[in-house]
Protein backbone atom coordinates (compact mmCIF):
# COMPACT_ATOMS: atom_id res chain seq x y z
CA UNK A 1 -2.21 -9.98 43.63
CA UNK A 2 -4.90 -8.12 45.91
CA UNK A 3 -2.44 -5.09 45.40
CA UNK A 4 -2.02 -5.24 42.02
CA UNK A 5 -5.73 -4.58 41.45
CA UNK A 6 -5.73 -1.59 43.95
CA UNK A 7 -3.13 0.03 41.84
CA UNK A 8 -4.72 -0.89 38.43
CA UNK A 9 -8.03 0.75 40.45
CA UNK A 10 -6.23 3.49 41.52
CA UNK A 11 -4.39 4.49 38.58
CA UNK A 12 -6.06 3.24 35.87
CA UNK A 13 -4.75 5.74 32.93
CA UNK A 14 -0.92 4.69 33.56
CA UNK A 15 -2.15 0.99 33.97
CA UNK A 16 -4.22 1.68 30.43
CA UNK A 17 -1.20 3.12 29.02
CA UNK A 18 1.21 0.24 29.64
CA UNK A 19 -1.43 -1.88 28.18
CA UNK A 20 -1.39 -0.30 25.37
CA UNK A 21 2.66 0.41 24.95
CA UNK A 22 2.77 -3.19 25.05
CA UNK A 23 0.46 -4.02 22.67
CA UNK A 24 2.24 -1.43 20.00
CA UNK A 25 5.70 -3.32 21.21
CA UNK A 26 4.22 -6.65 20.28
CA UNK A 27 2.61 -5.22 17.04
CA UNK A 28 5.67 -3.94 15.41
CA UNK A 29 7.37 -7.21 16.71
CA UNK A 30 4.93 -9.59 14.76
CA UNK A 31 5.20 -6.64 12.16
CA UNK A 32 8.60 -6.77 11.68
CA UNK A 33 8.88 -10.82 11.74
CA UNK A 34 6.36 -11.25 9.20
CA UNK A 35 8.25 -9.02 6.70
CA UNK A 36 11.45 -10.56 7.66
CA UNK A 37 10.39 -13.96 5.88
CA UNK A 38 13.36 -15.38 3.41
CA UNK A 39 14.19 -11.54 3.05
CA UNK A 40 16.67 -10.10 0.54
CA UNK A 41 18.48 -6.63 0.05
CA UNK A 42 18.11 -5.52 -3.29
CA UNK A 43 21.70 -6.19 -3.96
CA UNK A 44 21.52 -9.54 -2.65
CA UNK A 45 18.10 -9.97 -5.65
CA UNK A 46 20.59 -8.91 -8.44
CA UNK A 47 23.09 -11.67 -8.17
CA UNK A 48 20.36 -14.19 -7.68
CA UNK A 49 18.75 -12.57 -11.04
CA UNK A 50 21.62 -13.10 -12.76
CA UNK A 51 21.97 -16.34 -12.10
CA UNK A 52 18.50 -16.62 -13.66
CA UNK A 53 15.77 -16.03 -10.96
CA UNK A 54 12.11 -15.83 -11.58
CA UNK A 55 11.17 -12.42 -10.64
CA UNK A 56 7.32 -12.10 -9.36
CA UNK A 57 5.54 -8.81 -8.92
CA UNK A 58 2.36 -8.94 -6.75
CA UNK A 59 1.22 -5.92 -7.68
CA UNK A 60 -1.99 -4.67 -10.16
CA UNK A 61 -1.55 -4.56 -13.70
CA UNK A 62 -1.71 -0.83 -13.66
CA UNK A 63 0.64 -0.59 -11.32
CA UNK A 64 3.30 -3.41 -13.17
CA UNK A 65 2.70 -1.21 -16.27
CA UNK A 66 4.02 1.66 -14.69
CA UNK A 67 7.20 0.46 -13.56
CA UNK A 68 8.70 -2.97 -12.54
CA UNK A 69 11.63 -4.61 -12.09
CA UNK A 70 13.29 -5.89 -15.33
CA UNK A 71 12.22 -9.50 -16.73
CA UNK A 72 9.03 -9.51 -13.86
CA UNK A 73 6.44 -11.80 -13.80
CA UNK A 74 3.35 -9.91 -13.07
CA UNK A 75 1.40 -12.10 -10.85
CA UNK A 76 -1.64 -10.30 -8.53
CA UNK A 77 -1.29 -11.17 -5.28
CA UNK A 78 -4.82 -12.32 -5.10
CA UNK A 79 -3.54 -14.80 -8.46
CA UNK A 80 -1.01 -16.43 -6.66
CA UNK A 81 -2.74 -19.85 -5.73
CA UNK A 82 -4.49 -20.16 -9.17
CA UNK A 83 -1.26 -19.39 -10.99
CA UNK A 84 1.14 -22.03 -9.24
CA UNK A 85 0.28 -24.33 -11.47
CA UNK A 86 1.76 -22.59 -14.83
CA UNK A 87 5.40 -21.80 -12.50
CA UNK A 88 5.90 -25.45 -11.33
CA UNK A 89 9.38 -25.42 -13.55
CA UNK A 90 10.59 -22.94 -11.20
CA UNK A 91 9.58 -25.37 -7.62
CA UNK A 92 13.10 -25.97 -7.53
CA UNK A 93 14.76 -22.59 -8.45
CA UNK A 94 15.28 -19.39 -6.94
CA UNK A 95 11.95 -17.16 -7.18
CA UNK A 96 11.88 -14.14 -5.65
CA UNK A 97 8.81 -11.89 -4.76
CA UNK A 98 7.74 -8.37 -4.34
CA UNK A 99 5.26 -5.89 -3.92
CA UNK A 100 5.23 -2.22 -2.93
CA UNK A 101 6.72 -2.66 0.97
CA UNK A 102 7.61 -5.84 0.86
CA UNK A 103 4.77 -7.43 3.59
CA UNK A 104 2.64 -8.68 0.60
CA UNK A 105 5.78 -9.98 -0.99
CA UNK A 106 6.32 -12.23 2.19
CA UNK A 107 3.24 -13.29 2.35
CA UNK A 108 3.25 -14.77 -1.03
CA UNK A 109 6.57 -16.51 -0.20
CA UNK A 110 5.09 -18.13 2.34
CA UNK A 111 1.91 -19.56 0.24
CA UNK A 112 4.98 -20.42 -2.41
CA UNK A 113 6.54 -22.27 -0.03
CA UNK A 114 3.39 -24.48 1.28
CA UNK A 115 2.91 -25.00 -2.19
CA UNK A 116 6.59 -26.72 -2.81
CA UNK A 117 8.61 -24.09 -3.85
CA UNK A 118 11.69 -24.86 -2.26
CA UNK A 119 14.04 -21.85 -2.87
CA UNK A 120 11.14 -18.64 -2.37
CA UNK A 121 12.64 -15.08 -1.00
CA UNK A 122 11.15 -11.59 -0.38
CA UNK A 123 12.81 -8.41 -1.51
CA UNK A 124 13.09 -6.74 1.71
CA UNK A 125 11.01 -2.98 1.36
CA UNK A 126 9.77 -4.21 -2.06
CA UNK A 127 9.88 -2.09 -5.09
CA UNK A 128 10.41 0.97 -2.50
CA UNK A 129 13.65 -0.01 -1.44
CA UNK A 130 14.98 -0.77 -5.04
CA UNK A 131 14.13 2.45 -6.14
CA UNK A 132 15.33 4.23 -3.40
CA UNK A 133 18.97 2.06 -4.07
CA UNK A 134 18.47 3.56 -7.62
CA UNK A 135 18.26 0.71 -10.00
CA UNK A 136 16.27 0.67 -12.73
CA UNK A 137 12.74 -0.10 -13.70
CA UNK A 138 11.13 -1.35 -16.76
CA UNK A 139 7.93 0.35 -18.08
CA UNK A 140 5.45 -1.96 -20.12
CA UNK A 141 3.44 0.12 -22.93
CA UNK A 142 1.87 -1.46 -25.62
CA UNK A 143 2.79 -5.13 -24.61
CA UNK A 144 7.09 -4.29 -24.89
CA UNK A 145 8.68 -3.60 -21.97
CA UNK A 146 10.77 -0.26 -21.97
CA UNK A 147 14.37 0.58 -19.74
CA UNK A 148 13.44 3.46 -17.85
């Protein structure tokens, strides 16, 4: 042990360094786990919408107006806990969540699932990775949502 601290003393910037490489390693780790919660490929969120999932997007209203993903429910993030109350019908259905990059959106399955949702899942790279598979996003104007 004595000569473990002579070579942390003597060569403290490659002993820093593997700190550090380390700590980014265990980072994107706890990163990538987090994200990884109930995940779904887009693909996978289409048949599960058409057999009649709820949709939830955790983004802003500006944001939801701008583009979402076809019969969304726009729920803010921050809403979630104070809104579980009006989606009780769905505890026992498949709901599916997103956001931007899908971290917020697994999140939010999580707090759905404390709060007795029993079939919750996260669309893997949120609304990013479902436009970059090119399907199609509604745009709300005027209160009607619009095919874009």
């Amino acid at each position: 042990m004595q000569r473990l601290f002579e070579f942390i003393g003597n060569h403290s910037l490659l002993a820093t360094g593997a700190v550090l490489a380390a700590a980014a390693a265990l980072f994107y780790e706890i990163r990538e786990r987090v994200q990884a919660f109930a995940a779904l490929s887009s693909m996978q969120a289409v048949r599960l919408m058409n057999q009649g999932a709820l949709v939830i997007d955790l983004r802003g209203k500006e944001s939801f107006d701008a583009g979402h993903i076809g019969d969304a429910r726009n729920v803010p993030a921050a809403e979630l806990d104070s809104q579980a109350e009006s989606l009780k019908k769905w505890r026992d259905r498949n709901v599916i969540t997103y956001c931007d990059s899908g971290s917020s959106g697994a999140g939010a399955a999580r707090t759905l699932t404390k709060l007795g949702f029993t079939k919750v899942f996260n669309l893997r790279g949120g609304l990013n990775a479902w436009v970059k598979d090119n399907l199609p996003l509604s745009k709300t104007s005027g209160g009607k949502a619009h095919a874009k």
